[in-house]
N, C-alpha and C. Protein backbone atom coordinates (compact mmCIF):
# COMPACT_ATOMS: atom_id res chain seq x y z
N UNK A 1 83.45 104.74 115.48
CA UNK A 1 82.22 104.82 114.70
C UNK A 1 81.07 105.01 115.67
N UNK A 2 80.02 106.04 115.48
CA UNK A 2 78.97 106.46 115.82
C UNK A 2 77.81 105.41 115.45
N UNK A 3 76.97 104.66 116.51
CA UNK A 3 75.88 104.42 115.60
C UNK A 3 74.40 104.76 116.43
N UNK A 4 73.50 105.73 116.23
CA UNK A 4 72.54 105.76 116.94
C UNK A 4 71.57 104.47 117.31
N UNK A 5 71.35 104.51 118.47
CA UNK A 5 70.29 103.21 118.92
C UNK A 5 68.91 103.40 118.11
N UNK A 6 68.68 104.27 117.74
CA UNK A 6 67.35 104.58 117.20
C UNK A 6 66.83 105.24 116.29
N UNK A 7 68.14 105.46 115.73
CA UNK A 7 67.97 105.99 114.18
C UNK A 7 69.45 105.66 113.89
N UNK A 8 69.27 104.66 112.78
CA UNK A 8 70.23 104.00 111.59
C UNK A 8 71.20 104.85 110.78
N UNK A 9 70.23 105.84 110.31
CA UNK A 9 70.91 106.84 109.52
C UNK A 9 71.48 108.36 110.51
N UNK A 10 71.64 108.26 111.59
CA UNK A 10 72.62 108.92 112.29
C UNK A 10 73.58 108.21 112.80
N UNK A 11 74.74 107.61 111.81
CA UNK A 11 75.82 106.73 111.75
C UNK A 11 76.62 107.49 111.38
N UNK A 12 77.97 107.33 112.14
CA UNK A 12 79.30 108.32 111.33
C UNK A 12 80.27 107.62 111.94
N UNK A 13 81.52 108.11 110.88
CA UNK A 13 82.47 108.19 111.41
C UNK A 13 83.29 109.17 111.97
N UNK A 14 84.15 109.42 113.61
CA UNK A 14 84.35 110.62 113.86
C UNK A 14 85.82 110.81 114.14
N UNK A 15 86.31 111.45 114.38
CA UNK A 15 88.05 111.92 114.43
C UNK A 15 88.53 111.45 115.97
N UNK A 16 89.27 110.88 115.71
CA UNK A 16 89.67 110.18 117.06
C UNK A 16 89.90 111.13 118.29
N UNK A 17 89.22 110.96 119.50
CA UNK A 17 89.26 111.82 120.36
C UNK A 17 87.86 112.47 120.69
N UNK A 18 87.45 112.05 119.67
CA UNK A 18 85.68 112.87 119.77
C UNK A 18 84.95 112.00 120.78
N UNK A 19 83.80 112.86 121.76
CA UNK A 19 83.11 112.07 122.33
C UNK A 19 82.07 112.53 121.98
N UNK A 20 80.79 111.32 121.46
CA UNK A 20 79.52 111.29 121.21
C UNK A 20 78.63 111.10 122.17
N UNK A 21 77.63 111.80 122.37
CA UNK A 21 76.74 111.50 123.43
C UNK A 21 75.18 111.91 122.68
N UNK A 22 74.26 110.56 122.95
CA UNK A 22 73.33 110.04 122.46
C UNK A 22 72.14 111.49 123.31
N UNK A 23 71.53 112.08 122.50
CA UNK A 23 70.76 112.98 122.89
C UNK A 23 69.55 112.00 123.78
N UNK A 24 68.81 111.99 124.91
CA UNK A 24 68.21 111.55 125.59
C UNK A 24 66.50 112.51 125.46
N UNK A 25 66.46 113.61 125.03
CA UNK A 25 65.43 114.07 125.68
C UNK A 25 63.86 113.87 124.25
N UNK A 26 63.37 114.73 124.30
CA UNK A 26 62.49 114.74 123.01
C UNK A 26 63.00 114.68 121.57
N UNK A 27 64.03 114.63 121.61
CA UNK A 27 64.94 114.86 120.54
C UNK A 27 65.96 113.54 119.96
N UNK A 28 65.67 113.09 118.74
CA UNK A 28 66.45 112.22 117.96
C UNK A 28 67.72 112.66 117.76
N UNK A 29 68.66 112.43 118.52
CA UNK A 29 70.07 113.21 117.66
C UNK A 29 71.55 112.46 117.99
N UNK A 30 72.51 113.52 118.18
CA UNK A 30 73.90 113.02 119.01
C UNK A 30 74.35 114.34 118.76
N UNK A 31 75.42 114.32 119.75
CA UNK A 31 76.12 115.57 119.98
C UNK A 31 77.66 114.58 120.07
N UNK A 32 78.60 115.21 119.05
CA UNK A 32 79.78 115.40 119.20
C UNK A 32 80.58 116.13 119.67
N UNK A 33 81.30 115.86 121.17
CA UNK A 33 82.01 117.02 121.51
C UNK A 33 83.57 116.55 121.42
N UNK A 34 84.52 117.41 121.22
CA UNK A 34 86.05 117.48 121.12
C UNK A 34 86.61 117.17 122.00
N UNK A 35 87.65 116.56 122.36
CA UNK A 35 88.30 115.85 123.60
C UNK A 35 88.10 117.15 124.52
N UNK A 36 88.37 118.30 125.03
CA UNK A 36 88.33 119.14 125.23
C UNK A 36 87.36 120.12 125.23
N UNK A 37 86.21 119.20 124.85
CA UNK A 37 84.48 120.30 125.08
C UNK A 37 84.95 121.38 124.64
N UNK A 38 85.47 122.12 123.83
CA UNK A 38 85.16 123.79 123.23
C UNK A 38 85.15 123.32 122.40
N UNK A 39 84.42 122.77 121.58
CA UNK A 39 83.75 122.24 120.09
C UNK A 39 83.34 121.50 120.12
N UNK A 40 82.02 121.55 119.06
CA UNK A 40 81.16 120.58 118.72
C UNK A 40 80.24 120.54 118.32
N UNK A 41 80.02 118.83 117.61
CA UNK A 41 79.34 119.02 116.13
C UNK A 41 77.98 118.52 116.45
N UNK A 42 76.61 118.64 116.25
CA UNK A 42 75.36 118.32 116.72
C UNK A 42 74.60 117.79 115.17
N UNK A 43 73.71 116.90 115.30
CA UNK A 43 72.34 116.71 114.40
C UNK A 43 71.55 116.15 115.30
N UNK A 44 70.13 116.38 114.46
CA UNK A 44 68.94 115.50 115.44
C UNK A 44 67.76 115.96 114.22
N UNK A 45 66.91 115.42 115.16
CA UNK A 45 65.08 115.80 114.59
C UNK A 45 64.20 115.71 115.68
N UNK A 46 63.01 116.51 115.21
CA UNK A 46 62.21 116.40 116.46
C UNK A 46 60.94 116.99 116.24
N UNK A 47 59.83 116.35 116.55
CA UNK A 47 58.50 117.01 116.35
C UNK A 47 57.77 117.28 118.02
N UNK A 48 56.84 118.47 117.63
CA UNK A 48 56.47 118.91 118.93
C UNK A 48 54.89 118.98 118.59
N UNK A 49 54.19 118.55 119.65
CA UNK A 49 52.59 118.94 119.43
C UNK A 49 52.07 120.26 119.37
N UNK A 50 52.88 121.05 119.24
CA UNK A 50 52.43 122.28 118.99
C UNK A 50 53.13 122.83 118.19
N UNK A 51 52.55 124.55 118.43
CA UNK A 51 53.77 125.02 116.82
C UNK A 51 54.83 125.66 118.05
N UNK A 52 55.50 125.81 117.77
CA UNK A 52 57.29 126.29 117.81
C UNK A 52 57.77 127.12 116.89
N UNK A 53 57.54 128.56 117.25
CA UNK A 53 58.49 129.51 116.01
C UNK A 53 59.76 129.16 116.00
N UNK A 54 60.19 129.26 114.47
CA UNK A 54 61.59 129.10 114.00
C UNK A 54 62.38 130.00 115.41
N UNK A 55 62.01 131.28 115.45
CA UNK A 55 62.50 132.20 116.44
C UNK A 55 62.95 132.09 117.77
N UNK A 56 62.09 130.89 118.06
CA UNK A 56 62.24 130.27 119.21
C UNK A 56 63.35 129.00 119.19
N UNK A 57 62.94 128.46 118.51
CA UNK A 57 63.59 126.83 118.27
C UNK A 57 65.09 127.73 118.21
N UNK A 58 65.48 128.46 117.58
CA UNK A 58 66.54 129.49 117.29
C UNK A 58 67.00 129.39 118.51
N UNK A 59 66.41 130.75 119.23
CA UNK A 59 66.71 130.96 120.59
C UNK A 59 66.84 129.87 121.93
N UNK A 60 66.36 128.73 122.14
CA UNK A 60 66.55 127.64 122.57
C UNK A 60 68.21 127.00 121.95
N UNK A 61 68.17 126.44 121.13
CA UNK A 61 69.46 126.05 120.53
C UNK A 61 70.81 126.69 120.81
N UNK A 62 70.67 128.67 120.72
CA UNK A 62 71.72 128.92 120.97
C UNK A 62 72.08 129.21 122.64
N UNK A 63 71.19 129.30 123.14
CA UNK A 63 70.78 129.09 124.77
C UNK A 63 71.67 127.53 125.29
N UNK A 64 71.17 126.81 124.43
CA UNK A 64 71.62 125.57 124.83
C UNK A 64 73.05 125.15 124.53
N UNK A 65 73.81 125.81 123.20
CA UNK A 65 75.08 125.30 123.03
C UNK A 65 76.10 126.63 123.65
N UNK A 66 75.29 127.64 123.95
CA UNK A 66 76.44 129.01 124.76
C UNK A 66 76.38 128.01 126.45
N UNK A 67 75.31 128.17 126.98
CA UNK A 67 75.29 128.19 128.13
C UNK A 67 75.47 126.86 128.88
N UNK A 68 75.18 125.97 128.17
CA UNK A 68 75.21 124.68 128.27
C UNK A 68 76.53 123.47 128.05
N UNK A 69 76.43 123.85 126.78
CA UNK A 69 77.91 123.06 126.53
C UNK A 69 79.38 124.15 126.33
N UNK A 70 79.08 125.34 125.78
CA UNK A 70 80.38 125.63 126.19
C UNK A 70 80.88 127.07 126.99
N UNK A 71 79.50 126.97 128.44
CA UNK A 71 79.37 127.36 129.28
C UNK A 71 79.99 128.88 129.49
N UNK A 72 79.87 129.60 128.40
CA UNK A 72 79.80 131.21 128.08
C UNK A 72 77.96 131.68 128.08
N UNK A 73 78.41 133.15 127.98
CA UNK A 73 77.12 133.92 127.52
C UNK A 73 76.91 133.48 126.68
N UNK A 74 75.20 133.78 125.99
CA UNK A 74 74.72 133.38 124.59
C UNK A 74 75.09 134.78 124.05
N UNK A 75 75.59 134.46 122.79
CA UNK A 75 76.93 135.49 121.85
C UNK A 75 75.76 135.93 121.04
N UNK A 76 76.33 136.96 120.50
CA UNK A 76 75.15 138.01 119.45
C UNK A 76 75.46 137.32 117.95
N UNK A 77 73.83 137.59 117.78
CA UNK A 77 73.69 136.86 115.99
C UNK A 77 74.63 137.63 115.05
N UNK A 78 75.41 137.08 114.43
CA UNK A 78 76.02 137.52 113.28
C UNK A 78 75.24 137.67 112.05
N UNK A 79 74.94 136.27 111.75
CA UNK A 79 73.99 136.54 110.40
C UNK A 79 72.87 135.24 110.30
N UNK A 80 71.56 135.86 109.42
CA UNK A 80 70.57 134.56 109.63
C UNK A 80 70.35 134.58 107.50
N UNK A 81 70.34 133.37 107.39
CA UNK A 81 70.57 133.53 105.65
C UNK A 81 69.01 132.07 105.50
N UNK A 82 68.47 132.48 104.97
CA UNK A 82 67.52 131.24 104.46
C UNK A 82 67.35 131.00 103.19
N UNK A 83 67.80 129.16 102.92
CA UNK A 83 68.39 128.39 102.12
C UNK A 83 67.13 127.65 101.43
N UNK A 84 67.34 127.38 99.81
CA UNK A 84 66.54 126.51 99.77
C UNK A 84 65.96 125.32 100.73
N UNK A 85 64.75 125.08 100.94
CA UNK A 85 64.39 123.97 101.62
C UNK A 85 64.32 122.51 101.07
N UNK A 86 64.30 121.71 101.36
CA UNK A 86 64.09 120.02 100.47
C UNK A 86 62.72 119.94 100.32
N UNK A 87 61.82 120.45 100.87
CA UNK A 87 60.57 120.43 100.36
C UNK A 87 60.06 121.75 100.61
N UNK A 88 58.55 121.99 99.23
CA UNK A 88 58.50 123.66 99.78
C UNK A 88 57.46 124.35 100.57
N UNK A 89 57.26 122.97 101.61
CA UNK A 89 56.13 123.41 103.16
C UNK A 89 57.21 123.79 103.90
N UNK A 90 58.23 123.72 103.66
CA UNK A 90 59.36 123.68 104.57
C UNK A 90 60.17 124.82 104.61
N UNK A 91 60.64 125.38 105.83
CA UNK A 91 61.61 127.21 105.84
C UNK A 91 63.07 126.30 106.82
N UNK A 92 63.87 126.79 105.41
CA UNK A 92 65.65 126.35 105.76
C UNK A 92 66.21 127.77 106.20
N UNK A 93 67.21 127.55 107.33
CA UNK A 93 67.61 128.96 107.96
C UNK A 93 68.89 128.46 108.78
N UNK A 94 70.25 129.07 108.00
CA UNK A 94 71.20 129.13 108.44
C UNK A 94 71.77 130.33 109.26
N UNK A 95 71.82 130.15 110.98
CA UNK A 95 72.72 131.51 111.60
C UNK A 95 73.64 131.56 112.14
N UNK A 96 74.27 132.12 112.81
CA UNK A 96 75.62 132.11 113.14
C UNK A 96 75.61 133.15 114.46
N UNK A 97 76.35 132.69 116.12
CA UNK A 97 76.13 133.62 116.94
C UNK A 97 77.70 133.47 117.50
N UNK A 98 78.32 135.02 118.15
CA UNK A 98 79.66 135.01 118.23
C UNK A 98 79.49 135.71 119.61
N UNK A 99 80.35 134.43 120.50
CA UNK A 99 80.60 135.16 121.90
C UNK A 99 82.00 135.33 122.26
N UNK A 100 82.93 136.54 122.62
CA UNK A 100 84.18 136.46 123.00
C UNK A 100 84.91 135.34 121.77
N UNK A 101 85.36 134.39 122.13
CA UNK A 101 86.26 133.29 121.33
C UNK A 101 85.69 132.79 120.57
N UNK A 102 84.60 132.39 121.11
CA UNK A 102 83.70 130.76 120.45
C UNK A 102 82.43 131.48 119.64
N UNK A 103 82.28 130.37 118.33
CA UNK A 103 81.22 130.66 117.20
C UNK A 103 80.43 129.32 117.05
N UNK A 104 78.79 129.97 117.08
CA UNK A 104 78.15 128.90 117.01
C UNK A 104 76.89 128.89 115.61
N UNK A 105 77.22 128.24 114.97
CA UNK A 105 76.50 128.26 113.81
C UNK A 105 74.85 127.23 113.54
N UNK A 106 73.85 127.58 112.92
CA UNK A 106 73.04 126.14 113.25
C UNK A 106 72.33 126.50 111.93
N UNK A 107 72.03 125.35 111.30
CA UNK A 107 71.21 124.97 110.48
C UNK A 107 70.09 124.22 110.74
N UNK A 108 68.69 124.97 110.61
CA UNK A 108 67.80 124.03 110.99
C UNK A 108 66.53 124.28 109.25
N UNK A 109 65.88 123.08 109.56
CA UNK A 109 64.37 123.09 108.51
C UNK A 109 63.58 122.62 109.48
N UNK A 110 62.61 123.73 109.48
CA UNK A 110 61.53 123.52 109.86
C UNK A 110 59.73 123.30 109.03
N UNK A 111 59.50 122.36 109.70
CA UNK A 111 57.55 122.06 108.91
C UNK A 111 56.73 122.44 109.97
N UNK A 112 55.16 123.16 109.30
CA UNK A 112 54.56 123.07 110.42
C UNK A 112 53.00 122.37 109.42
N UNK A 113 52.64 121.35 110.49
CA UNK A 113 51.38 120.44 109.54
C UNK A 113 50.05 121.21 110.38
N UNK A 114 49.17 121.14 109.79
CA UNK A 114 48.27 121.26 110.99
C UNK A 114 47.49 119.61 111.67
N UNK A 115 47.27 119.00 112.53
CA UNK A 115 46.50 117.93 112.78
C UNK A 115 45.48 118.08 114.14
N UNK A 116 44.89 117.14 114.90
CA UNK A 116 44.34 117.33 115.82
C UNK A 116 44.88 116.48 117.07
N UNK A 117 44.62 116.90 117.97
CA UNK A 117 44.50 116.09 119.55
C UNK A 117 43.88 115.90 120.20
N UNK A 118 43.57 115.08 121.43
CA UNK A 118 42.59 114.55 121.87
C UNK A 118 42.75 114.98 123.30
N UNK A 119 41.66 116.12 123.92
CA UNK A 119 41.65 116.82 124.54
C UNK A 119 41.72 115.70 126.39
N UNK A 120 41.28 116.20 127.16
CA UNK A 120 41.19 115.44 128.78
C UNK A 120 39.81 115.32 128.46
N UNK A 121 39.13 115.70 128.23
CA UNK A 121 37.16 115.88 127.93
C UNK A 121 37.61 114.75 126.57
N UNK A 122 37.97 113.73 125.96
CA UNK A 122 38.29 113.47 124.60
C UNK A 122 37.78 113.82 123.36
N UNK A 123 37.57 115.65 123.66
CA UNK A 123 37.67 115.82 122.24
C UNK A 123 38.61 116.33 121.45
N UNK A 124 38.39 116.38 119.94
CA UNK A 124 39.54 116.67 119.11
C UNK A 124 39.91 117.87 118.89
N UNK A 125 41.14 118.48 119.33
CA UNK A 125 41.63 119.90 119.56
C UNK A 125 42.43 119.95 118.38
N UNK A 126 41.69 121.18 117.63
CA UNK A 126 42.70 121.31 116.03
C UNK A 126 44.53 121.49 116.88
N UNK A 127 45.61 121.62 115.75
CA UNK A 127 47.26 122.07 116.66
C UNK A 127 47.65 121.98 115.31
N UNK A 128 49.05 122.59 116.02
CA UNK A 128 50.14 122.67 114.58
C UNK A 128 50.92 121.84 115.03
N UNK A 129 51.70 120.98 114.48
CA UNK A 129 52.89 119.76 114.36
C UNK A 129 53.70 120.69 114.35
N UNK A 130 55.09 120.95 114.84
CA UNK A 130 56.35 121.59 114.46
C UNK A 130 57.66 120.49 114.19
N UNK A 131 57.68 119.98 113.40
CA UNK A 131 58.77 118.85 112.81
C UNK A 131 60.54 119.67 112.47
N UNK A 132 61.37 119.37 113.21
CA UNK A 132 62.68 120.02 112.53
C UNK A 132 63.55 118.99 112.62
N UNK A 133 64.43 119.25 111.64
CA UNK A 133 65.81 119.22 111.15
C UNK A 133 67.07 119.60 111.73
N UNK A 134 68.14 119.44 112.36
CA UNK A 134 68.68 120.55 112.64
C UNK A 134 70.30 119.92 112.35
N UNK A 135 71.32 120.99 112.30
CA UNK A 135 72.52 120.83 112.65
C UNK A 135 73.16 121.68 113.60
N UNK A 136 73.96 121.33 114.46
CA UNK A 136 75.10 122.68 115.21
C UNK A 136 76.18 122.34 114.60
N UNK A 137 77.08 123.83 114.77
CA UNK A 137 78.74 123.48 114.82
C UNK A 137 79.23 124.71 115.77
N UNK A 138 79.99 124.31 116.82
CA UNK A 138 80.53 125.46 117.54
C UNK A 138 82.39 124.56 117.97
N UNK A 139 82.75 125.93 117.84
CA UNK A 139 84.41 126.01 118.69
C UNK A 139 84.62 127.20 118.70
N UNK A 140 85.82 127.32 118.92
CA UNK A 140 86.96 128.42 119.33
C UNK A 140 87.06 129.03 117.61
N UNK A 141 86.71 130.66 117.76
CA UNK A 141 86.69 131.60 116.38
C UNK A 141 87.94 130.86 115.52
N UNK A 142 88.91 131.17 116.03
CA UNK A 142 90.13 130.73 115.29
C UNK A 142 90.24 129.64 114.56
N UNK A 143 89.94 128.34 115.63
CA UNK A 143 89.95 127.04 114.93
C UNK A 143 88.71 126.44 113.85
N UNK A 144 87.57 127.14 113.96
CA UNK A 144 86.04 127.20 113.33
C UNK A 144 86.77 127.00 111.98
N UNK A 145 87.40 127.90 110.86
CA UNK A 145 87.53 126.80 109.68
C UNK A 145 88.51 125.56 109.89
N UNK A 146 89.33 125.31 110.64
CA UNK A 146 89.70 124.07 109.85
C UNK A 146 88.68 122.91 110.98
N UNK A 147 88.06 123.18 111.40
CA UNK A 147 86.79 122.26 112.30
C UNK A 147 85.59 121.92 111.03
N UNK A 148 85.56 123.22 110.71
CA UNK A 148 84.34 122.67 109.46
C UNK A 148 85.24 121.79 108.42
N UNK A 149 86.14 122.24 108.21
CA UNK A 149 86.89 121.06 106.90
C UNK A 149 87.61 119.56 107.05
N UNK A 150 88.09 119.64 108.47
CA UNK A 150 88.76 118.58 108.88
C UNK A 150 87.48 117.48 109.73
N UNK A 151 86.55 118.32 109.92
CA UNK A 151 85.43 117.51 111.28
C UNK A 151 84.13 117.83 110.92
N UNK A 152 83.78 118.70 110.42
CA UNK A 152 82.01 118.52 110.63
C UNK A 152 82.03 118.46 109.69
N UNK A 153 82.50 118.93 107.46
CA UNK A 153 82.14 118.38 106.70
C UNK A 153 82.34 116.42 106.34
N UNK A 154 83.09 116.58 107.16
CA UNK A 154 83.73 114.75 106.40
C UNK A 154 82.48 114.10 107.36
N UNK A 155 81.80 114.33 108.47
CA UNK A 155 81.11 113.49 109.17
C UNK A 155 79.74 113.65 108.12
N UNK A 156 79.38 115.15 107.63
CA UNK A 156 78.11 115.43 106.82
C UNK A 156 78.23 114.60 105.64
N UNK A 157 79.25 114.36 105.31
CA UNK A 157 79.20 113.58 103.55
C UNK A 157 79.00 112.13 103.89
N UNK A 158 79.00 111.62 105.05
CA UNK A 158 79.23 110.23 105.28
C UNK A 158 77.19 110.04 105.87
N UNK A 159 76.73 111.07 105.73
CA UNK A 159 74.93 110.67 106.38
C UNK A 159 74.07 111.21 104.59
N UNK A 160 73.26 109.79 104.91
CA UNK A 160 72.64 109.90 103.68
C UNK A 160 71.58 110.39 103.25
N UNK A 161 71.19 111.14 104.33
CA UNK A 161 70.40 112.08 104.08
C UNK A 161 70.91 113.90 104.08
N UNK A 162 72.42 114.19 104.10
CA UNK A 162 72.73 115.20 103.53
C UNK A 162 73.01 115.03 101.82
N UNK A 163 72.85 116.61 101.66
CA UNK A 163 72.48 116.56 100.46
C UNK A 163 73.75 116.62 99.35
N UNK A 164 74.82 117.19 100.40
CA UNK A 164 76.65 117.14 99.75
C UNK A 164 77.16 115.84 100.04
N UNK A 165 76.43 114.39 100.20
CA UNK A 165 76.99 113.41 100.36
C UNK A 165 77.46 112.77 99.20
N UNK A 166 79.09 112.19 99.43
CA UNK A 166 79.23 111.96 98.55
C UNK A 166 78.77 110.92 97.81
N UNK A 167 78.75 110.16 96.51
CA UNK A 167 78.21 109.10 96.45
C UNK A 167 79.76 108.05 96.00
N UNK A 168 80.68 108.50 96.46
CA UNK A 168 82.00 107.57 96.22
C UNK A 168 81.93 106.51 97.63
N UNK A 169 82.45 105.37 97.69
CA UNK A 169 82.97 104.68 98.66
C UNK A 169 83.46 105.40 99.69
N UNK A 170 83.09 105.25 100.77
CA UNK A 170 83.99 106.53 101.61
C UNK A 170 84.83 106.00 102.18
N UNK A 171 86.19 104.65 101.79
CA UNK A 171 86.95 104.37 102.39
C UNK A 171 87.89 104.40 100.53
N UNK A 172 87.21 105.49 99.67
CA UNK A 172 88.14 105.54 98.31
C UNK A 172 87.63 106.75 98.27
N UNK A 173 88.57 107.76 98.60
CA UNK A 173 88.42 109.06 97.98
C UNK A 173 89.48 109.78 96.96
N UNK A 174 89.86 108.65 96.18
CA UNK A 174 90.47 108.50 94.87
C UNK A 174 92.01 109.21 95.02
N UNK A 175 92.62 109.00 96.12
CA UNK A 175 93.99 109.60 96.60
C UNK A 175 95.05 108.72 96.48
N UNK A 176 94.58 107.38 96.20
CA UNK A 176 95.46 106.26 95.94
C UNK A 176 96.13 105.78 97.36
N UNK A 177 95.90 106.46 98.25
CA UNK A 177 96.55 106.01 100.00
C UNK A 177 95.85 104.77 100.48
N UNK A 178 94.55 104.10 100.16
CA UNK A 178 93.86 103.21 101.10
C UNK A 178 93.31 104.05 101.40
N UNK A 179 93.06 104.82 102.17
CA UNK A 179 92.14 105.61 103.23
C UNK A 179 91.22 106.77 102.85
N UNK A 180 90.92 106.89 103.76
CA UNK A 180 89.90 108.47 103.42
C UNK A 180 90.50 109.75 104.71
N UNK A 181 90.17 110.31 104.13
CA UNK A 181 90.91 111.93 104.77
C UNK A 181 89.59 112.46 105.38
N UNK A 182 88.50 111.96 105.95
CA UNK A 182 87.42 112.37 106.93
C UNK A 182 87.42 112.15 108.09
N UNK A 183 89.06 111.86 108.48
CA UNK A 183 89.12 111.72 110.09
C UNK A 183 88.95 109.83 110.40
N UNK A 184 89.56 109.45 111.26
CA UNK A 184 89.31 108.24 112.02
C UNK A 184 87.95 108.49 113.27
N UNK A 185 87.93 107.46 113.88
CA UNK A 185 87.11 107.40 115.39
C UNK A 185 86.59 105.99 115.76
């Protein structure tokens, strides 16, 4: 079991073998990687004192899970689809980037507020807030569906702020076994 030090509701349960590692930087999150680092499942949040194009935040992310964690080129966009948002200041945008083997998909929502800051001279400098949302999922092309069905949906239904969560007991998923089929950890 996952439990973030600093946010409650990034709690899961994960498939035995998974290693979680507590995001450290400006960013609220965790990264799940597969015994074997070529997969893995990401959430977080994060606001920035300035604005941040979606375009960017984009390009950062897939920068960060090609080159970073599963240390290929950053792979060409397949497709960018934008989803209802949960609120409607808000732009939802699902894409998908494919390098050689490995596919990396991300869901993010982004807000932008306007507020002010308080300059070195202390005066008040109008800015845009950039607040996001985000999810990753990356592995190996091949294994990518049964990763989303066996591993990154069963961890999404178990956080209560997704919106496919279930609202059953998640140790009764009405199979009559005792257990639940969302993986151990």
């Amino acid at each position: 079991m996952y439990f973030h030090p600093a946010s409650p509701l990034i709690s899961f349960r994960y498939p035995e073998g998974g290693q979680p590692e507590t995001i450290q930087s400006g960013l609220v999150g965790v990264t799940l990687y597969s015994p074997r680092r070529d997969a893995l499942f990401g959430l977080g949040t994060g606001q920035f004192q300035q604005e941040v194009t979606l375009e960017t935040l984009l390009s950062l992310a897939f920068d960060a899970i090609f080159t970073n964690d599963l240390r290929q080129e950053v792979g060409q966009q397949l497709c960018a689809v934008q989803f209802p948002p949960p609120i409607p200041t808000a732009t939802s945008v699902f894409t998908a980037a494919q390098y050689a083997t490995s596919i990396v998909a991300i869901a993010v929502t982004v807000t932008y507020e306007q507020g002010t800051t308080i300059s070195t001279d202390s005066n008040l400098v109008p800015t845009i807030y950039t607040t996001l949302v985000y999810n990753t999922f990356a592995g190996p092309i091949d294994q990518f569906p049964s990763l989303v069905e066996q591993a990154f949906f069963p961890i999404l239904r178990q956080l209560t702020y997704w919106p496919f969560r279930s609202t059953e007991d998640p140790d009764d998923n009405g199979d009559d076994d005792g257990g639940d089929d969302g993986g151990g950890g």
